[in-house]
PDB file of N, CA and C in Angstrom:
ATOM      1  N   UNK A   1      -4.212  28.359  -8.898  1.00  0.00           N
ATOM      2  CA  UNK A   1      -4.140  27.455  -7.767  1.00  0.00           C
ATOM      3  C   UNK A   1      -2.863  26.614  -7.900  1.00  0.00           C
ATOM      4  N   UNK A   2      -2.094  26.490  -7.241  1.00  0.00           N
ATOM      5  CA  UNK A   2      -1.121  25.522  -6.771  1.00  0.00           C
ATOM      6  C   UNK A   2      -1.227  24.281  -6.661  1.00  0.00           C
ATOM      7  N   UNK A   3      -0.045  23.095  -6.705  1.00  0.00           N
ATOM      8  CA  UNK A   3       0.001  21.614  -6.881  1.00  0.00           C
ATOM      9  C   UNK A   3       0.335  21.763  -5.493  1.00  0.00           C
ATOM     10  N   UNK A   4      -0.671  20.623  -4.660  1.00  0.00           N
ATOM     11  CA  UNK A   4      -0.592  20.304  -3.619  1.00  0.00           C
ATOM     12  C   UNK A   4       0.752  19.508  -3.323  1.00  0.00           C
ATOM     13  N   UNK A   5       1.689  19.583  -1.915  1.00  0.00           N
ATOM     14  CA  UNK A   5       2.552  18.520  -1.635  1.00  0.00           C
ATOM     15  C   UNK A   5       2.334  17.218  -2.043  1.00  0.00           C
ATOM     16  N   UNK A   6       2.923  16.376  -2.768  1.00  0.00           N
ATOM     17  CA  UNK A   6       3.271  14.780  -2.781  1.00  0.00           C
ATOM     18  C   UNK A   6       3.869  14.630  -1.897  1.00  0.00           C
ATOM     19  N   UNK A   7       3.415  13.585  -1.281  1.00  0.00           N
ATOM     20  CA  UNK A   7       4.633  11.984  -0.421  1.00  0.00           C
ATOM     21  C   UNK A   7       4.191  11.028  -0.914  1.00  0.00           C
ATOM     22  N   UNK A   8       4.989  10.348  -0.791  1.00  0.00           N
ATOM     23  CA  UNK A   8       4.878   8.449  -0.833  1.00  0.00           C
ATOM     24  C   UNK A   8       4.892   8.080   0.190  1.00  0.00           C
ATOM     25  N   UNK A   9       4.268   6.884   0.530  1.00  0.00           N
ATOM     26  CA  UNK A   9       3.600   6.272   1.653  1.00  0.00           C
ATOM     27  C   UNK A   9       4.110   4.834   1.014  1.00  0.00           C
ATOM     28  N   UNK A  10       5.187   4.150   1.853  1.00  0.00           N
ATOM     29  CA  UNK A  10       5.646   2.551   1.849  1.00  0.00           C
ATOM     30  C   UNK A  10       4.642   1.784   2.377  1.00  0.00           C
ATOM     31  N   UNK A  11       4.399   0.698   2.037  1.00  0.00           N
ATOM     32  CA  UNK A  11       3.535  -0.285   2.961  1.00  0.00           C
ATOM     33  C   UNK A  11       3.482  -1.864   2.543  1.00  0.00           C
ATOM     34  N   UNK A  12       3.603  -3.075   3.646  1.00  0.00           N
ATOM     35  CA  UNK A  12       4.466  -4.056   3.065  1.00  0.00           C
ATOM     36  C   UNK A  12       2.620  -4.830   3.043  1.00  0.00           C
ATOM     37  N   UNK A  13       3.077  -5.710   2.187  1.00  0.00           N
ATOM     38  CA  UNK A  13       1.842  -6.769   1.731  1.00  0.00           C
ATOM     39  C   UNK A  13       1.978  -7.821   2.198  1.00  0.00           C
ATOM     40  N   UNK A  14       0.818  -8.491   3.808  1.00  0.00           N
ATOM     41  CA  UNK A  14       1.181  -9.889   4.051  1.00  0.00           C
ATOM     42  C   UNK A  14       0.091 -10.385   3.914  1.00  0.00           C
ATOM     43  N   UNK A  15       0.644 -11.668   3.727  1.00  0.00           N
ATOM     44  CA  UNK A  15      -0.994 -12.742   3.091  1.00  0.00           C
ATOM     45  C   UNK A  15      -1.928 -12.261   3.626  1.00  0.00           C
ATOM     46  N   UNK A  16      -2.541 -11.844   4.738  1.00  0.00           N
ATOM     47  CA  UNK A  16      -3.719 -11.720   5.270  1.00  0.00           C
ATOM     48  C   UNK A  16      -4.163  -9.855   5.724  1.00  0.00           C
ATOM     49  N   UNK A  17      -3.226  -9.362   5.274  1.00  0.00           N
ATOM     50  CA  UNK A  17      -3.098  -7.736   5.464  1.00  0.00           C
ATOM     51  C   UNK A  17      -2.361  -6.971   4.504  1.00  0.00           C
ATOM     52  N   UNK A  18      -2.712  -5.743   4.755  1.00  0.00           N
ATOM     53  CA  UNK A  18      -1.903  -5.150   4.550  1.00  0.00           C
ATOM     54  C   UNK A  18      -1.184  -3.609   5.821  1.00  0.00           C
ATOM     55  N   UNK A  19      -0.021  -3.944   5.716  1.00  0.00           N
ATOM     56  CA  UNK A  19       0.479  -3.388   7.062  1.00  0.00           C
ATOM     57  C   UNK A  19       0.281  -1.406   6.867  1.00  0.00           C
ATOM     58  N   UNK A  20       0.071  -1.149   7.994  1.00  0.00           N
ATOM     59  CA  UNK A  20      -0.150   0.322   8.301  1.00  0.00           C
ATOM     60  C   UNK A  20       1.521   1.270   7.638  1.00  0.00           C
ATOM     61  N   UNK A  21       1.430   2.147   7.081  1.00  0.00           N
ATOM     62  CA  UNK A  21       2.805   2.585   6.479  1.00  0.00           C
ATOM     63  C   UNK A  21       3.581   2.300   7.511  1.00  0.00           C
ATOM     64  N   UNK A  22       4.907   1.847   6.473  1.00  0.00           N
ATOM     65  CA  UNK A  22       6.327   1.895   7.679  1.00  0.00           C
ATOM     66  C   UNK A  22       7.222   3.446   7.428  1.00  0.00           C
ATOM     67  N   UNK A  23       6.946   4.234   6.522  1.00  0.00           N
ATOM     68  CA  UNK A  23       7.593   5.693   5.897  1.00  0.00           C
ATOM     69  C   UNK A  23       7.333   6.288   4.611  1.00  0.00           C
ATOM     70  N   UNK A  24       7.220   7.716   5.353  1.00  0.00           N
ATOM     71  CA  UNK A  24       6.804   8.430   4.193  1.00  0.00           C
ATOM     72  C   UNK A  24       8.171   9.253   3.273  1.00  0.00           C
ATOM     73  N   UNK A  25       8.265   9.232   2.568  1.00  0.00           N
ATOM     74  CA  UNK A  25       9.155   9.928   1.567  1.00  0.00           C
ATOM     75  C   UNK A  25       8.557  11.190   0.784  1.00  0.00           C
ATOM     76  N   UNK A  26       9.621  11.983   0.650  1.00  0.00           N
ATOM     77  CA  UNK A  26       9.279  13.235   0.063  1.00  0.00           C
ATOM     78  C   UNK A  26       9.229  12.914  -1.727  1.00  0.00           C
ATOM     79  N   UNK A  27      10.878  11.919  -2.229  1.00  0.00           N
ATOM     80  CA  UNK A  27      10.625  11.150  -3.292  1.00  0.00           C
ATOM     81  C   UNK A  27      10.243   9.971  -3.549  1.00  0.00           C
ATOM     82  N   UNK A  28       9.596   9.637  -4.879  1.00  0.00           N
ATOM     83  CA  UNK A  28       9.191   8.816  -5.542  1.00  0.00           C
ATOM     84  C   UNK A  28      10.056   8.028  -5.475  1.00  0.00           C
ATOM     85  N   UNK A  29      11.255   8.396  -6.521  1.00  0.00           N
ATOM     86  CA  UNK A  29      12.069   7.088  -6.307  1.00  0.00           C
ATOM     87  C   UNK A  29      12.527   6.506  -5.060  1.00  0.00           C
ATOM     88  N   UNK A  30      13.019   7.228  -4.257  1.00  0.00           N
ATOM     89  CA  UNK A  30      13.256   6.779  -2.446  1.00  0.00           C
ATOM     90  C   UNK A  30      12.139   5.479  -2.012  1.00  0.00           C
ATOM     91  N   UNK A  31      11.203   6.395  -1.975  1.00  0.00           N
ATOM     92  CA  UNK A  31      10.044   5.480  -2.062  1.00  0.00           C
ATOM     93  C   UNK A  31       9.764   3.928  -2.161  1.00  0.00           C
ATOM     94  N   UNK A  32      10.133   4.207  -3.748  1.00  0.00           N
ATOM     95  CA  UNK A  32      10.317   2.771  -4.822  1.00  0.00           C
ATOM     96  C   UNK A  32      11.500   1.832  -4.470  1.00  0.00           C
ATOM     97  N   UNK A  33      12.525   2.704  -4.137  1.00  0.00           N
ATOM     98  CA  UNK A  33      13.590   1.455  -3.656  1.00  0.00           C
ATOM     99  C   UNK A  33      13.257   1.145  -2.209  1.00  0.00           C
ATOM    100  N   UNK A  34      12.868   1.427  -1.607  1.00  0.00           N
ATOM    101  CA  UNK A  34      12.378   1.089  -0.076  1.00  0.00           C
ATOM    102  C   UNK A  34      11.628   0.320  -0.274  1.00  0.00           C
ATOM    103  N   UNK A  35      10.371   0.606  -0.921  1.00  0.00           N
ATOM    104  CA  UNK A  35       9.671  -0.978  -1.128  1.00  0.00           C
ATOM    105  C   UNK A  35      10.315  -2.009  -2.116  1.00  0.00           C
ATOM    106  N   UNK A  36      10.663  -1.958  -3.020  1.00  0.00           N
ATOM    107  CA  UNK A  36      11.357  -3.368  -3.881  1.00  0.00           C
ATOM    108  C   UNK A  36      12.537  -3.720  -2.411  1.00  0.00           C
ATOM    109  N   UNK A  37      12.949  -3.121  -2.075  1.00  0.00           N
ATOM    110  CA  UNK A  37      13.907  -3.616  -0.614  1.00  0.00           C
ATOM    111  C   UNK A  37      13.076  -4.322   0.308  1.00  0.00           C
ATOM    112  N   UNK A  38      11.779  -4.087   0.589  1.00  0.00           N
ATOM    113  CA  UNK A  38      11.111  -4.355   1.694  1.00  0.00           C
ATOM    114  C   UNK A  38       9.912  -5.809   0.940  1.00  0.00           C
ATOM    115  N   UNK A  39      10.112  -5.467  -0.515  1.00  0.00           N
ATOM    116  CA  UNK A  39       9.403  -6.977  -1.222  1.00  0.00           C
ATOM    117  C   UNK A  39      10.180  -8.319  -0.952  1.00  0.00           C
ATOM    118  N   UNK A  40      11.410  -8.174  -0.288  1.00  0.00           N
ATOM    119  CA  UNK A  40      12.627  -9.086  -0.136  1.00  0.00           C
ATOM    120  C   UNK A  40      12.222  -9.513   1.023  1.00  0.00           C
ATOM    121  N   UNK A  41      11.604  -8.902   1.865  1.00  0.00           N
ATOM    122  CA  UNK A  41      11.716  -9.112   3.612  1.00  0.00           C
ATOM    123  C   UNK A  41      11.196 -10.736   3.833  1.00  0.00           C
ATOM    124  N   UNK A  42      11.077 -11.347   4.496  1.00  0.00           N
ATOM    125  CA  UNK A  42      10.967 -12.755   4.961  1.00  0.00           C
ATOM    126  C   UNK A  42       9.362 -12.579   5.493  1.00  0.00           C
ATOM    127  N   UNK A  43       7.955 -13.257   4.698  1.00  0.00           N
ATOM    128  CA  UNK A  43       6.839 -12.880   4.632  1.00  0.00           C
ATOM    129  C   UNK A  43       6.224 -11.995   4.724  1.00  0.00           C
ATOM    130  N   UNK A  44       6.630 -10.992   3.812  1.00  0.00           N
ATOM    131  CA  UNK A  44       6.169 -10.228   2.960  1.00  0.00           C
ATOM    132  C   UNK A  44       5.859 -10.657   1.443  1.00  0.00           C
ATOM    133  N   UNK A  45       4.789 -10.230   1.239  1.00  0.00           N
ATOM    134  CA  UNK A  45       4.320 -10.570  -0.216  1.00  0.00           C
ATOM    135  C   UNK A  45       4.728  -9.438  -1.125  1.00  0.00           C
ATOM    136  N   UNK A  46       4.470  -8.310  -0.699  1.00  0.00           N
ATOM    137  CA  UNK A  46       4.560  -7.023  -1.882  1.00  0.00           C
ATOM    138  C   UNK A  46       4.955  -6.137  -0.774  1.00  0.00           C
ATOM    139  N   UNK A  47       5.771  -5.196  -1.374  1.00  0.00           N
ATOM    140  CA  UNK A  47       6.167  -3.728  -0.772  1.00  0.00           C
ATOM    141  C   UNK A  47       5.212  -2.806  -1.883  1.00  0.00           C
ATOM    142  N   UNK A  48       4.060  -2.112  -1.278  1.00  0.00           N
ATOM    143  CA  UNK A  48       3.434  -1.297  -2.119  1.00  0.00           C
ATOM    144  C   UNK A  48       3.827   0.375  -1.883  1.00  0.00           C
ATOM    145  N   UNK A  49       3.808   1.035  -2.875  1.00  0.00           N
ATOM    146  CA  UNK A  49       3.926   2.165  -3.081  1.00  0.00           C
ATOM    147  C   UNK A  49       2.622   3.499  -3.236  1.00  0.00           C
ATOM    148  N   UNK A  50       1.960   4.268  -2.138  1.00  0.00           N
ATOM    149  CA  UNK A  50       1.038   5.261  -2.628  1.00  0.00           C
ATOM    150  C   UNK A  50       1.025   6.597  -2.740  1.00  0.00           C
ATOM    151  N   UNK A  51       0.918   7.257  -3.934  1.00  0.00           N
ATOM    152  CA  UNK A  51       0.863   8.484  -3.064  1.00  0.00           C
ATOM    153  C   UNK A  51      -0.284   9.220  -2.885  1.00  0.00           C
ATOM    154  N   UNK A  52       0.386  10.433  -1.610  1.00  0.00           N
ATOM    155  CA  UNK A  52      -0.926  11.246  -1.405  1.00  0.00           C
ATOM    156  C   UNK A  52      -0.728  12.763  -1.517  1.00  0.00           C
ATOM    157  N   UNK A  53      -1.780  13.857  -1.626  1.00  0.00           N
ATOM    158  CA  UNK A  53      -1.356  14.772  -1.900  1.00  0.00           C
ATOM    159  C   UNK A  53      -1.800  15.133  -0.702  1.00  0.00           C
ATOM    160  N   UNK A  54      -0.671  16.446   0.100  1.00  0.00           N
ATOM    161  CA  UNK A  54      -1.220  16.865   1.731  1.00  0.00           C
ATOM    162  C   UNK A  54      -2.083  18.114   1.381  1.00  0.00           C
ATOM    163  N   UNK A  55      -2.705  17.976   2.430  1.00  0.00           N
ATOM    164  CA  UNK A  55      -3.988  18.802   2.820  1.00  0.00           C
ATOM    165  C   UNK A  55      -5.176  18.756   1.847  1.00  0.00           C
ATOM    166  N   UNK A  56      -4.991  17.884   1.048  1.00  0.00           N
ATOM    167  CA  UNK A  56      -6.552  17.441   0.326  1.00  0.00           C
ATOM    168  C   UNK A  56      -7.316  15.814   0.649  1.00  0.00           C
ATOM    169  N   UNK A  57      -8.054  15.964   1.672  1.00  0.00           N
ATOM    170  CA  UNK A  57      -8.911  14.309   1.861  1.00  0.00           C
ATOM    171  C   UNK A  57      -8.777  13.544   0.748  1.00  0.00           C
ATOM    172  N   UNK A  58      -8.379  12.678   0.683  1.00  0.00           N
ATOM    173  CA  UNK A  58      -9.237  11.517  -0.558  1.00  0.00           C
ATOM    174  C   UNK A  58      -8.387  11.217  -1.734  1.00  0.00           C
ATOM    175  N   UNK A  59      -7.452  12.283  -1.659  1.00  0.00           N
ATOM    176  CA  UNK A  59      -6.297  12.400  -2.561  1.00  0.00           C
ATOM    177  C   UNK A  59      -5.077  11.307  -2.425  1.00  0.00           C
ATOM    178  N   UNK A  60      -5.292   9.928  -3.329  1.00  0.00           N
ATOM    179  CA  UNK A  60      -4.331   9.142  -3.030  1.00  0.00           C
ATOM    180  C   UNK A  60      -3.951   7.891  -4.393  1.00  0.00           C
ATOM    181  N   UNK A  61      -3.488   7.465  -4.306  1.00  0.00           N
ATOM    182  CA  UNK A  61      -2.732   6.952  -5.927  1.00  0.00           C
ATOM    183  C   UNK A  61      -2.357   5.835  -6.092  1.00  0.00           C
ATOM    184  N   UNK A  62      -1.930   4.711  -6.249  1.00  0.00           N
ATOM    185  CA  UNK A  62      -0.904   3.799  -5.994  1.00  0.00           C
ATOM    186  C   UNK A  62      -0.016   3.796  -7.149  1.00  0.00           C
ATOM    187  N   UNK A  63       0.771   3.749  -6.967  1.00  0.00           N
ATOM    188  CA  UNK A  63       2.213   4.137  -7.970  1.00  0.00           C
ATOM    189  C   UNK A  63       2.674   2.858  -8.318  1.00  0.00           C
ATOM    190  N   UNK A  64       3.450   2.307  -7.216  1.00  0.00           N
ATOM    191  CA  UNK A  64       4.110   0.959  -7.444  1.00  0.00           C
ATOM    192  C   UNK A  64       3.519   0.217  -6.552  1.00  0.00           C
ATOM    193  N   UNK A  65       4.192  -1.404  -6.970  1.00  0.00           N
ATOM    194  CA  UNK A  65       4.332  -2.147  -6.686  1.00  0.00           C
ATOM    195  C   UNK A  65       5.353  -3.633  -7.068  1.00  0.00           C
ATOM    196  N   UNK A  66       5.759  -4.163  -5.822  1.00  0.00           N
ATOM    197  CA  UNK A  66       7.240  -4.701  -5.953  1.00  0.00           C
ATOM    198  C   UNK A  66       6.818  -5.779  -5.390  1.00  0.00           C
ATOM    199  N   UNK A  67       7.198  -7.254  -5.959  1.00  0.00           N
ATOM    200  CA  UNK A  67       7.301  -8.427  -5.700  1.00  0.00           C
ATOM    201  C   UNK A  67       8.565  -8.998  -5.648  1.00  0.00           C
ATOM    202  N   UNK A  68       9.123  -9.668  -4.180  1.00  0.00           N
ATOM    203  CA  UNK A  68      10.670  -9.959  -4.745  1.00  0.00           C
ATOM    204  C   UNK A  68      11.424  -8.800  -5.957  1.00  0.00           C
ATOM    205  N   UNK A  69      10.985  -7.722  -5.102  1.00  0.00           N
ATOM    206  CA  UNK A  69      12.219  -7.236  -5.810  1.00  0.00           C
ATOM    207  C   UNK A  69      12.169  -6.857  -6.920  1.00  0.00           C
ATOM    208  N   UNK A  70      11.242  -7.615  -7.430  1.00  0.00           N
ATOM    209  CA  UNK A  70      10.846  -6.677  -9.369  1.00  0.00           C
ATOM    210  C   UNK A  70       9.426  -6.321  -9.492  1.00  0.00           C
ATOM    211  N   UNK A  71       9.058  -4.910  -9.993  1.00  0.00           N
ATOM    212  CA  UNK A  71       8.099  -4.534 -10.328  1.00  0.00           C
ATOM    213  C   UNK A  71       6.859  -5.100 -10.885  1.00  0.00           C
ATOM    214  N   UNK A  72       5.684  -4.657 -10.325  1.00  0.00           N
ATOM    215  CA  UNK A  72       4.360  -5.266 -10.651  1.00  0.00           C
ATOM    216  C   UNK A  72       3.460  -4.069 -11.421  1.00  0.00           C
ATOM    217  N   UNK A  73       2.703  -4.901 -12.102  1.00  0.00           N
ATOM    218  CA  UNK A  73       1.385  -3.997 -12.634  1.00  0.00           C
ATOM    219  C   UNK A  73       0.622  -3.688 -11.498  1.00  0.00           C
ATOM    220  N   UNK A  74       0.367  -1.699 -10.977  1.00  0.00           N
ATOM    221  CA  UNK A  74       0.022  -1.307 -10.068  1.00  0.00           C
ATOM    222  C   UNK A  74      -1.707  -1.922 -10.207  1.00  0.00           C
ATOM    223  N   UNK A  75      -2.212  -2.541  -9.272  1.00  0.00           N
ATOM    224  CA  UNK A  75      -3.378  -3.316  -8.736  1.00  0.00           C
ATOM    225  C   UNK A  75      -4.483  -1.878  -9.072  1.00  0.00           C
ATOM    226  N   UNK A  76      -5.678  -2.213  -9.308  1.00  0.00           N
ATOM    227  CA  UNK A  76      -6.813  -0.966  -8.578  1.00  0.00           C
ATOM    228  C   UNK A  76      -7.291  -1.076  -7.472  1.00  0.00           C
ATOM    229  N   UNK A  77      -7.395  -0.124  -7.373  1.00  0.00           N
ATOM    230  CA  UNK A  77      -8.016   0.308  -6.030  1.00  0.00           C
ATOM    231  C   UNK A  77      -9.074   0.942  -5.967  1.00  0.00           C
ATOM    232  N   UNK A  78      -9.824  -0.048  -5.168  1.00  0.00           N
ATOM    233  CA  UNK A  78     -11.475   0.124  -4.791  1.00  0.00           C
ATOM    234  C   UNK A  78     -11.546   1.655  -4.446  1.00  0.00           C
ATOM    235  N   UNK A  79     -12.674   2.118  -4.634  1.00  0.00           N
ATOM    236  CA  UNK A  79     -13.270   3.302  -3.427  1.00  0.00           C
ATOM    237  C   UNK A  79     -13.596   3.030  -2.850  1.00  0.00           C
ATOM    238  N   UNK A  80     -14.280   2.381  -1.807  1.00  0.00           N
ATOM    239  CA  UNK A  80     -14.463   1.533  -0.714  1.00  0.00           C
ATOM    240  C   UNK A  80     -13.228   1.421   0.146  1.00  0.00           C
ATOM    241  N   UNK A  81     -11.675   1.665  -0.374  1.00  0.00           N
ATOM    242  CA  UNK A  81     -10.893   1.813   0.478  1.00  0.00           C
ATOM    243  C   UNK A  81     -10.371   0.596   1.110  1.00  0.00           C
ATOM    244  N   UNK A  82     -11.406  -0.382   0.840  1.00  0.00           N
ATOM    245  CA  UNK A  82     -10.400  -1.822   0.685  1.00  0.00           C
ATOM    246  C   UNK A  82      -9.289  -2.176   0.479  1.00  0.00           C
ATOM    247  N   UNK A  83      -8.493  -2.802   0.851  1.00  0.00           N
ATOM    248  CA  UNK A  83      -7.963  -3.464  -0.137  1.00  0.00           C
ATOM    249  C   UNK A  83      -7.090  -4.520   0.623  1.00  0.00           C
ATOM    250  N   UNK A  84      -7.320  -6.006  -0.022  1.00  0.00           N
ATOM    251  CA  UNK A  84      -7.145  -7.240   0.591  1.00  0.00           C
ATOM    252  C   UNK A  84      -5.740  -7.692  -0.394  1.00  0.00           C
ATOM    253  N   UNK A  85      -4.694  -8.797   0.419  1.00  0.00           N
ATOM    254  CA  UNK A  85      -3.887  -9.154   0.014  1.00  0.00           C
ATOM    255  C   UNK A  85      -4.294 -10.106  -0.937  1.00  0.00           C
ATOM    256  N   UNK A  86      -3.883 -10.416  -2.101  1.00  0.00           N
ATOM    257  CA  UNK A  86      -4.038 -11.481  -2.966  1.00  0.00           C
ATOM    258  C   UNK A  86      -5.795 -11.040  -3.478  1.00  0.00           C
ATOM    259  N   UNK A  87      -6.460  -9.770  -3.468  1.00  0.00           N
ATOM    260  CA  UNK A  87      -7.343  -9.231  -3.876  1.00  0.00           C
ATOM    261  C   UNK A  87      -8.854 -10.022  -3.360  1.00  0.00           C
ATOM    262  N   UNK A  88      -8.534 -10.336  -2.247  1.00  0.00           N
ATOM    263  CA  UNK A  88      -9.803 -11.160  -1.297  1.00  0.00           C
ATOM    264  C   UNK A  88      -9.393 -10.117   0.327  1.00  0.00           C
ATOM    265  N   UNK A  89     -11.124  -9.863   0.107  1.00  0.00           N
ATOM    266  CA  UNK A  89     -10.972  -9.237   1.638  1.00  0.00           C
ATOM    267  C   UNK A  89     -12.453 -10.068   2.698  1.00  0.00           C
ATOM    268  N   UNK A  90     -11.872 -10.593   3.756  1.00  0.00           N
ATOM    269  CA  UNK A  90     -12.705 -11.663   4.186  1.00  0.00           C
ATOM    270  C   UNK A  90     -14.209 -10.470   4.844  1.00  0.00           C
ATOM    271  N   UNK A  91     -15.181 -10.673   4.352  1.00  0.00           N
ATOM    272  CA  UNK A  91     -16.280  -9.967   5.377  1.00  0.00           C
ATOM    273  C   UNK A  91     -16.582 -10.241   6.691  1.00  0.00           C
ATOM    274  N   UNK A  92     -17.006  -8.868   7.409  1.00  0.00           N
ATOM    275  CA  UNK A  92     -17.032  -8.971   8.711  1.00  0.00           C
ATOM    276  C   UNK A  92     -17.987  -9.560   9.332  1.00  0.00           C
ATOM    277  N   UNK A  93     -18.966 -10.350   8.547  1.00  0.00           N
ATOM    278  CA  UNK A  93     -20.113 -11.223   8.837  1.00  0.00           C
ATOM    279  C   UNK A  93     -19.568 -12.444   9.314  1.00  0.00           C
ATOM    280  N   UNK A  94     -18.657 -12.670   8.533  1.00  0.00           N
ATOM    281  CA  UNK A  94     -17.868 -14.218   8.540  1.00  0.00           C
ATOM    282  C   UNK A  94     -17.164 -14.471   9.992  1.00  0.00           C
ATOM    283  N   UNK A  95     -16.668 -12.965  10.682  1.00  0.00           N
ATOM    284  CA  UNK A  95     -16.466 -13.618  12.185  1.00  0.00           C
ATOM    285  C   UNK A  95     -17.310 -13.684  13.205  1.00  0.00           C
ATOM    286  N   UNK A  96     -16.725 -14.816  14.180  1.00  0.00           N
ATOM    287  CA  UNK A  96     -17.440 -15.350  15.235  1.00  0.00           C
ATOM    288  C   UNK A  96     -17.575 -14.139  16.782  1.00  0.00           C
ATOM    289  N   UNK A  97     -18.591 -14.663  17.168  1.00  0.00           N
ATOM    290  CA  UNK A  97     -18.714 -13.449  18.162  1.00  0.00           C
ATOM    291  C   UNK A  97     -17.539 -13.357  19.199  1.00  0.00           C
ATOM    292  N   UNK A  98     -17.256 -12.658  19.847  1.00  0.00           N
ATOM    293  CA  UNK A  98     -15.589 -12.175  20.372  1.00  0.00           C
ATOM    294  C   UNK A  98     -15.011 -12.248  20.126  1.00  0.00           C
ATOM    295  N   UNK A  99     -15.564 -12.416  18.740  1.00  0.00           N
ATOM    296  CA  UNK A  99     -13.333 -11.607  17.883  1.00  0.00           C
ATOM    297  C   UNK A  99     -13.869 -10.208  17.607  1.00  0.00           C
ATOM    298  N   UNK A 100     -12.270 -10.077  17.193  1.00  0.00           N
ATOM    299  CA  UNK A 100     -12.819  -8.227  16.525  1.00  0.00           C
ATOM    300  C   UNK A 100     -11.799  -8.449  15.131  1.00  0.00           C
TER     301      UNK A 100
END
């Protein structure tokens, strides 16, 4: 059996989210300097780094992570698929009726 495709998947960290990918890369390192570039941005907290392997569900990693610009100890990641900025994710009990 064969090693499935890798990409990296960029994605920036703001206090209250985390943003939907801004690009996928074929390399790792590409990747990595795109986010330590994008840890710089003006409220942004972290440029995170994941990867995934194509055509297998569920298959996904986190590699890096970049604060201002210098490297972080990559965070875990729930199975639950969570995952909250500053490692708090508010529950959906807690909002008021007509929000979403």
């Amino acid at each position: 059996m064969t090693e499935g495709i890798r990409v990296y998947a960029v994605h920036a960290v703001r206090p209250d989210e985390i943003c939907a990918t801004e690009v996928i890369w074929h390399a790792k390192t590409a990747a990595e300097g795109y986010a330590r570039e994008l840890s710089t941005d003006p409220g942004v907290l972290a440029g995170a780094v994941t990867r995934f392997v194509l055509d297998t569900p569920g298959d996904r990693t986190a590699v890096a992570l970049f604060v201002s610009g210098q490297r972080q100890a990559v965070p875990h990641v729930s199975n639950d698929r969570r995952i909250g900025a500053n490692g708090w994710i508010k529950h959906p009990t807690l909002r008021q009726r007509g929000q979403t």
